[in-house]
C-alpha atoms as a PDB file:
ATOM      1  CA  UNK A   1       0.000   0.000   0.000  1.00  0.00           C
ATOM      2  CA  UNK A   2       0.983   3.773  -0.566  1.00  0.00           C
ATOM      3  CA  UNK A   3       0.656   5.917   2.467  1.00  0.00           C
ATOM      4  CA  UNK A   4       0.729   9.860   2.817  1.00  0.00           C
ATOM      5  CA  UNK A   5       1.371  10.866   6.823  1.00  0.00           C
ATOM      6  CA  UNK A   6       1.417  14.421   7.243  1.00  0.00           C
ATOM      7  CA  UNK A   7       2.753  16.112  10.092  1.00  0.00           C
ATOM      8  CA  UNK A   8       5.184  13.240   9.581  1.00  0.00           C
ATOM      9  CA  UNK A   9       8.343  15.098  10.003  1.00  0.00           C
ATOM     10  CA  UNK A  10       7.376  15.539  13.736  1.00  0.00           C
ATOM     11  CA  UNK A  11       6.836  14.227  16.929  1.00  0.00           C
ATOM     12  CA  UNK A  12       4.876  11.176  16.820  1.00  0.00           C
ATOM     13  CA  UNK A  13       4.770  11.690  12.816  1.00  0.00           C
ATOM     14  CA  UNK A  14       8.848  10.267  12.410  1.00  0.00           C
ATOM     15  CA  UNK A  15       8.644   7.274  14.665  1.00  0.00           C
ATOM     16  CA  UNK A  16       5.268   6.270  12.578  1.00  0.00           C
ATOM     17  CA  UNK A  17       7.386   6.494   8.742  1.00  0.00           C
ATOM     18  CA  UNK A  18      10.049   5.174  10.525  1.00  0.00           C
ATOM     19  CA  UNK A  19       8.109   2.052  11.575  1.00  0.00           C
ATOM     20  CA  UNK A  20       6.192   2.388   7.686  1.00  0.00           C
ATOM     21  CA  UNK A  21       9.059   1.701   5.773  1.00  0.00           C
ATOM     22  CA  UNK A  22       9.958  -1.116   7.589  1.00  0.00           C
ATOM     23  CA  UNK A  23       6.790  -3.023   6.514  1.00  0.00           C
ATOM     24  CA  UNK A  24       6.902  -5.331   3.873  1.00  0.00           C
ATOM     25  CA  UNK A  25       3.212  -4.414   2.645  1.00  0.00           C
ATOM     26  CA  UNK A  26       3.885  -0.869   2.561  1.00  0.00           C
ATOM     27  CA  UNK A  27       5.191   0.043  -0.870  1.00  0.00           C
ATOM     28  CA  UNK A  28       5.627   3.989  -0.522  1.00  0.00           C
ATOM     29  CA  UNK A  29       5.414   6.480   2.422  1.00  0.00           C
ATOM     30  CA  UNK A  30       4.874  10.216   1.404  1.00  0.00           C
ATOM     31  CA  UNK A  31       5.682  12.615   3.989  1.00  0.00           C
ATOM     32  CA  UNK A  32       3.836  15.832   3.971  1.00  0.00           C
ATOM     33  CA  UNK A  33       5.012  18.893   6.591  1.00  0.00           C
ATOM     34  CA  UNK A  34       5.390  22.561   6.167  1.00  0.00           C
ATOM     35  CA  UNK A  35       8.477  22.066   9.336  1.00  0.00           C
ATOM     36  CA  UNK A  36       7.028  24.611  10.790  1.00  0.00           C
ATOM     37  CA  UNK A  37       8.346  23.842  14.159  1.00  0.00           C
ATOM     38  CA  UNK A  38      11.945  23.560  12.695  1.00  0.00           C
ATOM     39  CA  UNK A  39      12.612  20.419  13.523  1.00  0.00           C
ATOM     40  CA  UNK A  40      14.347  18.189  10.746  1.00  0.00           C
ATOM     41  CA  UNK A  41      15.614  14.598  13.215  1.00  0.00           C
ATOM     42  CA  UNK A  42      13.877  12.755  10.484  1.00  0.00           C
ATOM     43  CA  UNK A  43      16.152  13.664   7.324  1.00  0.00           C
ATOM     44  CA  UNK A  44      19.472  12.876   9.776  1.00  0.00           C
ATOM     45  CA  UNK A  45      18.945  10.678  13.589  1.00  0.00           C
ATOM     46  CA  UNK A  46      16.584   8.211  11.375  1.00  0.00           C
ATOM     47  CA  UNK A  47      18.795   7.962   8.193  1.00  0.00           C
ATOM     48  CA  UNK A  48      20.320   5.062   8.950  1.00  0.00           C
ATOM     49  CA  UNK A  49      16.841   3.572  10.487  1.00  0.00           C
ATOM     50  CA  UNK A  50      15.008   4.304   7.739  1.00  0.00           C
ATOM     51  CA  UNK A  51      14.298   2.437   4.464  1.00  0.00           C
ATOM     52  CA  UNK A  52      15.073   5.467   2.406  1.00  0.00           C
ATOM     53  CA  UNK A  53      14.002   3.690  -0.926  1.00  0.00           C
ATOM     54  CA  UNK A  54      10.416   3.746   0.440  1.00  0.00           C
ATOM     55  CA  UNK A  55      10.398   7.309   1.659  1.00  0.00           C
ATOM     56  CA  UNK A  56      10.047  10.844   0.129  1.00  0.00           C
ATOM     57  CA  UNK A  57       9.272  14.308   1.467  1.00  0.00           C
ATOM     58  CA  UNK A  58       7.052  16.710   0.083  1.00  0.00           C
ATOM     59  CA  UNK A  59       7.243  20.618   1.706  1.00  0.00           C
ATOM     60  CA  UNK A  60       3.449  21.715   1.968  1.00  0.00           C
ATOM     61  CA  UNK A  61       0.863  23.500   3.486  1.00  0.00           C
ATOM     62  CA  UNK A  62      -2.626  22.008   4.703  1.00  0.00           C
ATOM     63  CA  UNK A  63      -4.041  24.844   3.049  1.00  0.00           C
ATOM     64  CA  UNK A  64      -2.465  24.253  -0.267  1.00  0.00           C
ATOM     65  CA  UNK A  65      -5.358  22.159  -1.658  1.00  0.00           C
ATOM     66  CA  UNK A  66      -3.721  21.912  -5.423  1.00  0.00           C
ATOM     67  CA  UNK A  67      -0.725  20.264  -3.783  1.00  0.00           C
ATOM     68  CA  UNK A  68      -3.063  17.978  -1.456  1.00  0.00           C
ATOM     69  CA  UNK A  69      -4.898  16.856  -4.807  1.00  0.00           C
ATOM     70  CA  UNK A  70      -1.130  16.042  -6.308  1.00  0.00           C
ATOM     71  CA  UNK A  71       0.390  14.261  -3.802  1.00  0.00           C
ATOM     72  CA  UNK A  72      -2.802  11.953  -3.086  1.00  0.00           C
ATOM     73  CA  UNK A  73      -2.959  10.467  -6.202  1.00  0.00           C
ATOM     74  CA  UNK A  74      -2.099   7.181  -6.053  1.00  0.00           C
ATOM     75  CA  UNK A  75      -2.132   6.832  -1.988  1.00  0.00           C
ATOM     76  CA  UNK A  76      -4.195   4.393  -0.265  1.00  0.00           C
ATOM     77  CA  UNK A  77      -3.676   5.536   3.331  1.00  0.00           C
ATOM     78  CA  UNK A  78      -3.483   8.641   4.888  1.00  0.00           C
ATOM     79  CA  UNK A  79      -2.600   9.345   8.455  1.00  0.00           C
ATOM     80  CA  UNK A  80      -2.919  12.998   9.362  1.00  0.00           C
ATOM     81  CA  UNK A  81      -0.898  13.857  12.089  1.00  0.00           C
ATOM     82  CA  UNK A  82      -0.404  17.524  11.255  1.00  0.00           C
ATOM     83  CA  UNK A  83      -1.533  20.624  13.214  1.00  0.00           C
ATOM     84  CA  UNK A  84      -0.901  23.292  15.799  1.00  0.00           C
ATOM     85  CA  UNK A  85      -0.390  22.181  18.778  1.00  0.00           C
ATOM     86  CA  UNK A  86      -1.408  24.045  22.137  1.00  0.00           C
ATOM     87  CA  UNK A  87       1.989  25.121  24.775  1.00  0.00           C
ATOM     88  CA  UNK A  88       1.921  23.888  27.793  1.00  0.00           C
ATOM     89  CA  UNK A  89      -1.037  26.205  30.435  1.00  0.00           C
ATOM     90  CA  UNK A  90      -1.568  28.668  27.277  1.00  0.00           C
ATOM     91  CA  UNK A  91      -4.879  29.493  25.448  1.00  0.00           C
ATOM     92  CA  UNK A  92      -4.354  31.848  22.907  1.00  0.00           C
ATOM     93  CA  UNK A  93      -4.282  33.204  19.398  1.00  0.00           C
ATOM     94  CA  UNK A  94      -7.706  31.113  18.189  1.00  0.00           C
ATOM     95  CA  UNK A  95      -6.383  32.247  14.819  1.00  0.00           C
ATOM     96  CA  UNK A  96      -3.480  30.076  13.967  1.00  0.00           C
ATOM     97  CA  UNK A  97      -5.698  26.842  15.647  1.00  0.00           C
ATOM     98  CA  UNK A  98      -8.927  27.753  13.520  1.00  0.00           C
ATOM     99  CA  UNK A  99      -6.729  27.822  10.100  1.00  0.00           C
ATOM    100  CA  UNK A 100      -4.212  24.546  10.433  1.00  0.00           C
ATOM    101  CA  UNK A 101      -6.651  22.329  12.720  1.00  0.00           C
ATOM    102  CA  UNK A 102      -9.892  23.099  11.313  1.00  0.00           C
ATOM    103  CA  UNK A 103      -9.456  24.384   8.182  1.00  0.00           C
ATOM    104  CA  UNK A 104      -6.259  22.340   6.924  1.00  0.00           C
ATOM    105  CA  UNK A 105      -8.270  19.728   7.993  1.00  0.00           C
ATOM    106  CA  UNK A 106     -11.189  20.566   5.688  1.00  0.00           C
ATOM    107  CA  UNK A 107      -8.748  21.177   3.291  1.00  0.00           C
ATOM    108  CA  UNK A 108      -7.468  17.699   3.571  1.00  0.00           C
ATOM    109  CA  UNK A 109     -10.759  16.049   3.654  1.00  0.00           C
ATOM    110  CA  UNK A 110     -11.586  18.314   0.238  1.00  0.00           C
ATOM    111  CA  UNK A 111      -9.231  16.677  -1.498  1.00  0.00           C
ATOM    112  CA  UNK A 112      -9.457  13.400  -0.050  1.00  0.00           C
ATOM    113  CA  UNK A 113     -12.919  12.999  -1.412  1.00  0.00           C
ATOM    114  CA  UNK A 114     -11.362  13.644  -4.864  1.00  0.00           C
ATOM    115  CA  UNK A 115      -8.968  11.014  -4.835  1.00  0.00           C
ATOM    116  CA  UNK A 116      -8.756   6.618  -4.410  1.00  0.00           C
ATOM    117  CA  UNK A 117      -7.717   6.963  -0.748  1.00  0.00           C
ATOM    118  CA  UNK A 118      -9.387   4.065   0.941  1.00  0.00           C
ATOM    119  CA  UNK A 119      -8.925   4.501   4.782  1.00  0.00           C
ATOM    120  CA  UNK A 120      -8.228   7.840   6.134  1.00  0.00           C
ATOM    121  CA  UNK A 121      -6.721   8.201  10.388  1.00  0.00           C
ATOM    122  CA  UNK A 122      -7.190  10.748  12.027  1.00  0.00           C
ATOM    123  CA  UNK A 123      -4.829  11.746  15.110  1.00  0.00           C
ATOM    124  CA  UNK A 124      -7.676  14.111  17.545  1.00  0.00           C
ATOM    125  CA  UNK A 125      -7.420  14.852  21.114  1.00  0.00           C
ATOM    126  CA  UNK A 126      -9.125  14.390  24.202  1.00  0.00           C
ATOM    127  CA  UNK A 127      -8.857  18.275  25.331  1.00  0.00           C
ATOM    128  CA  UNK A 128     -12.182  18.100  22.677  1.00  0.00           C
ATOM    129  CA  UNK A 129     -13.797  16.540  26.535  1.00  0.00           C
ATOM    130  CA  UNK A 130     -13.092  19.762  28.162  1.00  0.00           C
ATOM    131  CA  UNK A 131     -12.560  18.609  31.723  1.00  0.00           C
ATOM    132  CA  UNK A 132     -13.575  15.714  33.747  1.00  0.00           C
ATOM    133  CA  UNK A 133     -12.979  14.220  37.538  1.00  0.00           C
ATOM    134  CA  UNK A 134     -14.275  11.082  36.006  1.00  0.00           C
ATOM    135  CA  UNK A 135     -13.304   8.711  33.444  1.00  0.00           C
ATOM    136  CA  UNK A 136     -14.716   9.331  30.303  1.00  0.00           C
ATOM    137  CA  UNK A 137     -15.254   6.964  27.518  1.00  0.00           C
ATOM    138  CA  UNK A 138     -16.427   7.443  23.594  1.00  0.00           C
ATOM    139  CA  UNK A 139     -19.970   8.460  24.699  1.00  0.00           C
ATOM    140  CA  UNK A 140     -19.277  11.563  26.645  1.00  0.00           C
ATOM    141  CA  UNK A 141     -20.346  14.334  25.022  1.00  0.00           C
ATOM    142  CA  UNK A 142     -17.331  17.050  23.652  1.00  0.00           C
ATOM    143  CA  UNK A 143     -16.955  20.191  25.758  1.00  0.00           C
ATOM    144  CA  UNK A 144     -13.484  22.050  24.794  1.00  0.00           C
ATOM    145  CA  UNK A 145     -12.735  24.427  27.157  1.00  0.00           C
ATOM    146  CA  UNK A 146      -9.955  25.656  24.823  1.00  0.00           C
ATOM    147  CA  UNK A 147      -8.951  27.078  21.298  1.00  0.00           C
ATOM    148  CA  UNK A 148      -7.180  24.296  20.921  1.00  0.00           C
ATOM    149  CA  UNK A 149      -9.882  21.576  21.591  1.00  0.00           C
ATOM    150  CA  UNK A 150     -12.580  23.589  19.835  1.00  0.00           C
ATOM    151  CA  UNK A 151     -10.060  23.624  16.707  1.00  0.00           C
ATOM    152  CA  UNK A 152      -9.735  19.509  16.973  1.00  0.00           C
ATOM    153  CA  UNK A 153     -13.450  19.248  17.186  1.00  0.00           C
ATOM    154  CA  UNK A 154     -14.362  20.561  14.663  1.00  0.00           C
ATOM    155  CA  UNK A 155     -11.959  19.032  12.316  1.00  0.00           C
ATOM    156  CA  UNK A 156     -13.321  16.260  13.231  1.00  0.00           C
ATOM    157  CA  UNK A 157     -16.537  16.800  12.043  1.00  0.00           C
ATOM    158  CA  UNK A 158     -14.809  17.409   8.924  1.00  0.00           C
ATOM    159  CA  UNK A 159     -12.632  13.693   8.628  1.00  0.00           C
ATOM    160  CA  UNK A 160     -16.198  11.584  10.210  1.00  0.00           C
ATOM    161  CA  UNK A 161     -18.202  13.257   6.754  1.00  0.00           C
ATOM    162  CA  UNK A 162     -16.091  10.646   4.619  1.00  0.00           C
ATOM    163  CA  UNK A 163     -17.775   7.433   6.764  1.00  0.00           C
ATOM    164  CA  UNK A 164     -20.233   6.915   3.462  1.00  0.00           C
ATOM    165  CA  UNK A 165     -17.275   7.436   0.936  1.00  0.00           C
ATOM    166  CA  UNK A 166     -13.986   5.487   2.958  1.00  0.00           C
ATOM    167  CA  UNK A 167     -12.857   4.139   6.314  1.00  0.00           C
ATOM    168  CA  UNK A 168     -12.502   7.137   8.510  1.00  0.00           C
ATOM    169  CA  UNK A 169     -11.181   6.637  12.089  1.00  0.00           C
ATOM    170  CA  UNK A 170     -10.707   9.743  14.373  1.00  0.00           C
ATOM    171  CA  UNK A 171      -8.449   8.431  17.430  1.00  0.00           C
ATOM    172  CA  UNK A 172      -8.565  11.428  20.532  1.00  0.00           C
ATOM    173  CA  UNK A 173      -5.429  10.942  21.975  1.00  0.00           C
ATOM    174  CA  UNK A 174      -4.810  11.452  25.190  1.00  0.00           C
ATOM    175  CA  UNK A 175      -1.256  13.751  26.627  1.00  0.00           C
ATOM    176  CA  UNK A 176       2.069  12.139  24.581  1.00  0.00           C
ATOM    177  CA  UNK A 177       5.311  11.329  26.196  1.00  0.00           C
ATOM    178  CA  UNK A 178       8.040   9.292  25.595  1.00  0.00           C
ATOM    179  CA  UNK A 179      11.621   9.029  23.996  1.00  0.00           C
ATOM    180  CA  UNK A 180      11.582  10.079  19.629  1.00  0.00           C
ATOM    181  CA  UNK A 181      14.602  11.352  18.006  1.00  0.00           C
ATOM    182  CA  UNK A 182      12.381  13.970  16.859  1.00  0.00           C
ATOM    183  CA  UNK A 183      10.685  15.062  20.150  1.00  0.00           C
ATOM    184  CA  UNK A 184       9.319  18.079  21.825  1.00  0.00           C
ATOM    185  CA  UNK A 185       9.735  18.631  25.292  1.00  0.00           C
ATOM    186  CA  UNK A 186       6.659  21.240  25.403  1.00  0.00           C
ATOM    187  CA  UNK A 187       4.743  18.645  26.832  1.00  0.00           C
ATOM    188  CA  UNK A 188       4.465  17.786  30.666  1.00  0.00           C
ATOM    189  CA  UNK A 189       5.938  14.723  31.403  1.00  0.00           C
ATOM    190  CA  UNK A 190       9.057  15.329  28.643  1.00  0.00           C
ATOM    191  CA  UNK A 191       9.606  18.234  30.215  1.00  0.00           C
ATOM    192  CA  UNK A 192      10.265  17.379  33.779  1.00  0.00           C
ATOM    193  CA  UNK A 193      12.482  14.708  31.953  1.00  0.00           C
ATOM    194  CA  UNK A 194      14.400  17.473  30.509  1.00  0.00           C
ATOM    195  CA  UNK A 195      14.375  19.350  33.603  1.00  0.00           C
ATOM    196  CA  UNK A 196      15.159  17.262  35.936  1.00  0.00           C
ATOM    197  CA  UNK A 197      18.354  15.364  33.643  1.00  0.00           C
ATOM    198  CA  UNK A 198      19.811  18.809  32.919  1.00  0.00           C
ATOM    199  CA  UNK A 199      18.605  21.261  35.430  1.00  0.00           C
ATOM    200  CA  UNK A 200      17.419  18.738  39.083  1.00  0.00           C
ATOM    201  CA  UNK A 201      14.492  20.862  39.259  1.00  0.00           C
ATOM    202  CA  UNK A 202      10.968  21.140  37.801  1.00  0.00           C
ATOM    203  CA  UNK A 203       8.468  23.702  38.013  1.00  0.00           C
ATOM    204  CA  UNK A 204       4.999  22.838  38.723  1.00  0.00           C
ATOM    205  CA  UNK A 205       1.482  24.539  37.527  1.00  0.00           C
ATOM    206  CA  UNK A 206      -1.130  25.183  40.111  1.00  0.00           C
ATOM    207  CA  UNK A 207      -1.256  22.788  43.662  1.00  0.00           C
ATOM    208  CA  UNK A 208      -0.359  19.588  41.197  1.00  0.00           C
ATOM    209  CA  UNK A 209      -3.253  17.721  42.226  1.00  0.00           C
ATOM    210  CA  UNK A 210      -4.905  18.265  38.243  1.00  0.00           C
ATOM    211  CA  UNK A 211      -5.022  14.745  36.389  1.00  0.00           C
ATOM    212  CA  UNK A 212      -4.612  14.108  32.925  1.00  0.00           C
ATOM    213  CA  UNK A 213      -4.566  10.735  30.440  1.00  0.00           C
ATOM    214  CA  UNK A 214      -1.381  10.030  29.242  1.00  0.00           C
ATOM    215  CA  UNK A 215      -0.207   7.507  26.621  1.00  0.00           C
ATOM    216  CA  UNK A 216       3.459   6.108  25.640  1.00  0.00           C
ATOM    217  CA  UNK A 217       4.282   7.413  22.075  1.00  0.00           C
ATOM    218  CA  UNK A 218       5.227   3.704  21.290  1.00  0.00           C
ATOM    219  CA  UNK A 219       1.939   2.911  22.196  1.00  0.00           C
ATOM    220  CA  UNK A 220       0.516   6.137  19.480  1.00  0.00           C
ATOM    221  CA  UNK A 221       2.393   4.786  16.677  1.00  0.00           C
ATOM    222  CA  UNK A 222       1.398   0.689  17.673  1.00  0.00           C
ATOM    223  CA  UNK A 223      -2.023   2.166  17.530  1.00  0.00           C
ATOM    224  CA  UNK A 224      -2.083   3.645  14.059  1.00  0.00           C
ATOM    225  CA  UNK A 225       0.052   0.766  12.588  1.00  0.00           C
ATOM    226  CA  UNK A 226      -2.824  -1.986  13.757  1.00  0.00           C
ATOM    227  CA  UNK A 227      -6.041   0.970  13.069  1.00  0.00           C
ATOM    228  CA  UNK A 228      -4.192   0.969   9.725  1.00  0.00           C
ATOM    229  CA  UNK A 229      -4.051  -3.154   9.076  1.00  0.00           C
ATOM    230  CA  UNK A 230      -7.155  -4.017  11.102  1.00  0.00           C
ATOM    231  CA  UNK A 231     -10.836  -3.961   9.462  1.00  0.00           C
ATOM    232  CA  UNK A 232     -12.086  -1.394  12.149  1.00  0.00           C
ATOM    233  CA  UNK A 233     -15.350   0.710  11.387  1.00  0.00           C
ATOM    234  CA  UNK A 234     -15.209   3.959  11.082  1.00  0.00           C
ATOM    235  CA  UNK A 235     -16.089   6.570  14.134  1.00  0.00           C
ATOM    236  CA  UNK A 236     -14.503   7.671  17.094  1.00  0.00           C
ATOM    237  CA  UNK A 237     -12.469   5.838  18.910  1.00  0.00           C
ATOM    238  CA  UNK A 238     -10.008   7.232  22.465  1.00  0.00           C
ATOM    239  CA  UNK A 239      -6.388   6.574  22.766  1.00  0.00           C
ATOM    240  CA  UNK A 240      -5.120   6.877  26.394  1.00  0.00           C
ATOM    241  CA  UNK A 241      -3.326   4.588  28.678  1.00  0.00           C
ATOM    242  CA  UNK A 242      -3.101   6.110  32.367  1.00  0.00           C
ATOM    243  CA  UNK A 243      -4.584   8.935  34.182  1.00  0.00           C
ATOM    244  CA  UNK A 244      -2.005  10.013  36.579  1.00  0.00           C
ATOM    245  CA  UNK A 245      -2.227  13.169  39.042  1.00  0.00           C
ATOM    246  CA  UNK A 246       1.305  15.159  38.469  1.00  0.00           C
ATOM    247  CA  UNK A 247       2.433  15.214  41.824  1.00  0.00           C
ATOM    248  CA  UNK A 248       1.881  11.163  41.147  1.00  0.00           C
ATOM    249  CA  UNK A 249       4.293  11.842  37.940  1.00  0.00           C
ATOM    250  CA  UNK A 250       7.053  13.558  41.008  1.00  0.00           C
ATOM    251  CA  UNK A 251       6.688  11.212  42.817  1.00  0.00           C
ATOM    252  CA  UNK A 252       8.099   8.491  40.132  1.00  0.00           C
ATOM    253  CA  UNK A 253      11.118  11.251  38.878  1.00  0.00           C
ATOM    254  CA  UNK A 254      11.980  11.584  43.128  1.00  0.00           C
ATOM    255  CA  UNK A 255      12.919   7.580  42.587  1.00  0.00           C
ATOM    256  CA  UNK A 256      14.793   7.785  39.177  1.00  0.00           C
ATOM    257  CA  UNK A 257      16.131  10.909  40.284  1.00  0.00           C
ATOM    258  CA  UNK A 258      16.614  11.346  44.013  1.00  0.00           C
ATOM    259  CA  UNK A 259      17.933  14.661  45.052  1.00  0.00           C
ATOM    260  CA  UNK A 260      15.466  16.088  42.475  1.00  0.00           C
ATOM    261  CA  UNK A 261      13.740  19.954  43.433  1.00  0.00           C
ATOM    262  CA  UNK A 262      10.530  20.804  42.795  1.00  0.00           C
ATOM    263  CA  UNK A 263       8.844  24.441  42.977  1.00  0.00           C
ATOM    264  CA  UNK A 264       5.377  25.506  42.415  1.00  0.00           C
ATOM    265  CA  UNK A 265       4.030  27.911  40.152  1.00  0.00           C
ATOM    266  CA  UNK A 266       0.516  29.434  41.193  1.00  0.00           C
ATOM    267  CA  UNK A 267       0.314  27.039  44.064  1.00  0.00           C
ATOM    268  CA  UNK A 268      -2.773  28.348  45.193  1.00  0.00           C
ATOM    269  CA  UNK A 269      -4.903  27.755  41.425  1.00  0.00           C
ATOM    270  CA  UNK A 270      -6.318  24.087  41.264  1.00  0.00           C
ATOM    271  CA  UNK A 271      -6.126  23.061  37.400  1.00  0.00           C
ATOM    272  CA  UNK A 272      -8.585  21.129  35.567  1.00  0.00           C
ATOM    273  CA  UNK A 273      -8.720  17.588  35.393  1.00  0.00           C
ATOM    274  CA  UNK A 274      -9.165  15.390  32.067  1.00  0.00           C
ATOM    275  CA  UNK A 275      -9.373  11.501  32.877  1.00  0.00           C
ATOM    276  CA  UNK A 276     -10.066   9.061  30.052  1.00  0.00           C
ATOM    277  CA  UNK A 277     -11.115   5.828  30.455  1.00  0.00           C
ATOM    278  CA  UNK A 278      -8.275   3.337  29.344  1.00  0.00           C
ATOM    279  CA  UNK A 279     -11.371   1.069  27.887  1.00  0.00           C
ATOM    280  CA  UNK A 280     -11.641   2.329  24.526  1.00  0.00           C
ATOM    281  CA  UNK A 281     -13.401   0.870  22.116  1.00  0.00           C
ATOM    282  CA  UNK A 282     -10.450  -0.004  20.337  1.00  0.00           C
ATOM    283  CA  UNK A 283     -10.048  -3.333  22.888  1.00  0.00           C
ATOM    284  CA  UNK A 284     -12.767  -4.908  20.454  1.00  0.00           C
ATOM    285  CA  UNK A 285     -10.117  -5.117  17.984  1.00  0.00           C
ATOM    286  CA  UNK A 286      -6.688  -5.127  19.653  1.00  0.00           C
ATOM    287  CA  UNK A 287      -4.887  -4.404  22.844  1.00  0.00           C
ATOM    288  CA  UNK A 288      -1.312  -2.585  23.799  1.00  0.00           C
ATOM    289  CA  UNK A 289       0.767  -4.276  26.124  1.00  0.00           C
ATOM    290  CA  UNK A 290       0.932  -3.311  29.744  1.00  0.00           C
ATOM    291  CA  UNK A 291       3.452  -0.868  30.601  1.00  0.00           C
ATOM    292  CA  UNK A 292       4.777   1.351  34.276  1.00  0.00           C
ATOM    293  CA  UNK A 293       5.451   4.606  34.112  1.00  0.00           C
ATOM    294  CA  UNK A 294       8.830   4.059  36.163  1.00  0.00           C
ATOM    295  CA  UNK A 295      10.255   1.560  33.634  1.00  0.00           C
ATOM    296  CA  UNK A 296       9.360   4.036  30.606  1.00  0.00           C
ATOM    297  CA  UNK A 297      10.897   7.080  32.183  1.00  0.00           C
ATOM    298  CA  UNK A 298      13.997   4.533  32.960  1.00  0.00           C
ATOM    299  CA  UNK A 299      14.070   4.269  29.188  1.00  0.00           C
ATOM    300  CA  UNK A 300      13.678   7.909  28.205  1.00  0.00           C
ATOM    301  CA  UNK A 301      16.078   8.618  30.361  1.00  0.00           C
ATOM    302  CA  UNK A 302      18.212   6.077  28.899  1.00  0.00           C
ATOM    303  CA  UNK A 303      18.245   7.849  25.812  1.00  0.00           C
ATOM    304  CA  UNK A 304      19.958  10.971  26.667  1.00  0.00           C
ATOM    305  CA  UNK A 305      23.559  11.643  25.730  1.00  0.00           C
ATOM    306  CA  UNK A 306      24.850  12.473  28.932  1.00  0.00           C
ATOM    307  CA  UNK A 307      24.338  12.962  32.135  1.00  0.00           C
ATOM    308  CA  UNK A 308      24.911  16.378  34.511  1.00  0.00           C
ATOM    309  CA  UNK A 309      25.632  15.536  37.898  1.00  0.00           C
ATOM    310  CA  UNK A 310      24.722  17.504  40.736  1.00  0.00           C
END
């Protein structure tokens, strides 16, 4: 099969061609980013990973729909990983989030309805919940409570319109951490990795008690390989492992790292939860394996090239 990921030149989106051209059914892997986040790990740390006679890279914007018509043709899959992503504790400029979320996604979907794709996956996110104390599963109904989450709603409205035409899966993925020679560390848990290798102390928003599901980015990519092989229906479907409280998440970086510091930002401000249930609707079809948080911060930590001591 012939597969177009874009966003693939980042985060999650390098460890998922990376995996692609490794597979013996997959024929051709098309890369579509606009590297807007300057980060180019996948043309150098994968090069000698990746099976480069498989892979090209093709500089675009979601909004470019002549270019989206050109580089579809011929491609069975897409996975469409692209969009702007929300920092860390900030809601702002609804702008740039309405025009690459929503509307690249509409863009996307234009073309896609023009073309001989045949299954079309969708990486969403659970901020379109809102908040929750409870654990909430494929039937709660959205809420953002954010530019962001409003943005991955309704692009999601968007990618669910093909269901008559093509196999369109929207997976809402829950907070992404993990190891990838392409990472970020905007997000929580890779940051206090970051912060507490380099620096032995993190900072933390608000009194710490706020919850949030997590999931492994091995555990993202496993899950768009198999929603990519497997005969799933298409809908709606959550992708989150743990819920974990971030004081819990200290609590684990005070054993790897023992004479860690911690300091609190806003101490007195109790953040919003978001809990997801782990019992997606997914387990009909497949499951992940079981995994602690210890032993994959162990690994990530693993993976840095030194050490500072302290």
């Amino acid at each position: 099969m012939n597969v177009l990921v874009t966003g693939g030149a980042g985060y999650i989106g390098s460890e998922l061609v990376y995996q692609l051209s490794k597979q013996d059914d997959v024929k051709k892997v098309v890369v579509y980013d606009n590297l807007s986040r300057d980060n180019f790990n996948l043309f150098s740390s994968h090069s000698n990973k990746i099976n480069n006679s498989k892979v090209s890279f093709e500089h675009g914007e979601l909004l470019d729909s002549r270019k989206l018509q050109k580089v579809l043709k011929n491609i069975d899959v897409v996975f469409h990983l692209a969009g702007k992503v929300a920092p860390a504790y900030a809601d702002i400029d609804s702008h740039i989030f309405e025009q690459v979320n929503h509307w690249g996604t509409a863009e996307l979907v234009y073309a896609v309805e023009n073309s001989k794709v045949k299954k079309f996956i969708h990486l969403s996110s659970t901020a379109v919940y809102g908040a929750s104390k409870s654990p909430l599963t494929e039937e709660a109904i959205p809420n953002p409570r954010s530019f962001y989450g409003t943005s991955k709603l309704r692009a999601e409205e968007h990618v669910l319109r093909l269901g008559p035409k093509l196999n369109s899966i929207v997976l809402r993925c829950g907070n992404v951490y993990g190891f990838s020679p392409a990472i970020g560390f905007e997000t929580v848990i890779n940051k206090f990795m970051f912060d507490a290798h380099f620096k032995n102390r993190i900072s933390i928003h608000g009194n710490g008690n706020q919850a949030r599901g997590f999931i492994h980015i091995n555990k993202v990519v496993q899950t768009l390989l198999k929603t990519a092989s497997l005969d799933i229906p298409s809908g709606t479907y959550n992708l989150s492992d743990k819920n974990i409280e971030i004081l819990d998440i200290v609590d684990v970086l005070k054993e790897i790292y023992p004479s860690l510091e911690f300091i609190f930002i806003n101490q007195h401000l109790s953040m919003r939860d978001l809990r997801i249930s782990s019992e997606s609707k997914l387990k009909q079809y497949f499951t992940l394996e079981d995994s602690s948080l210890k032993d994959e911060l162990l690994d990530f930590k693993s993976k840095f090239s030194f050490t500072t001591i302290f």
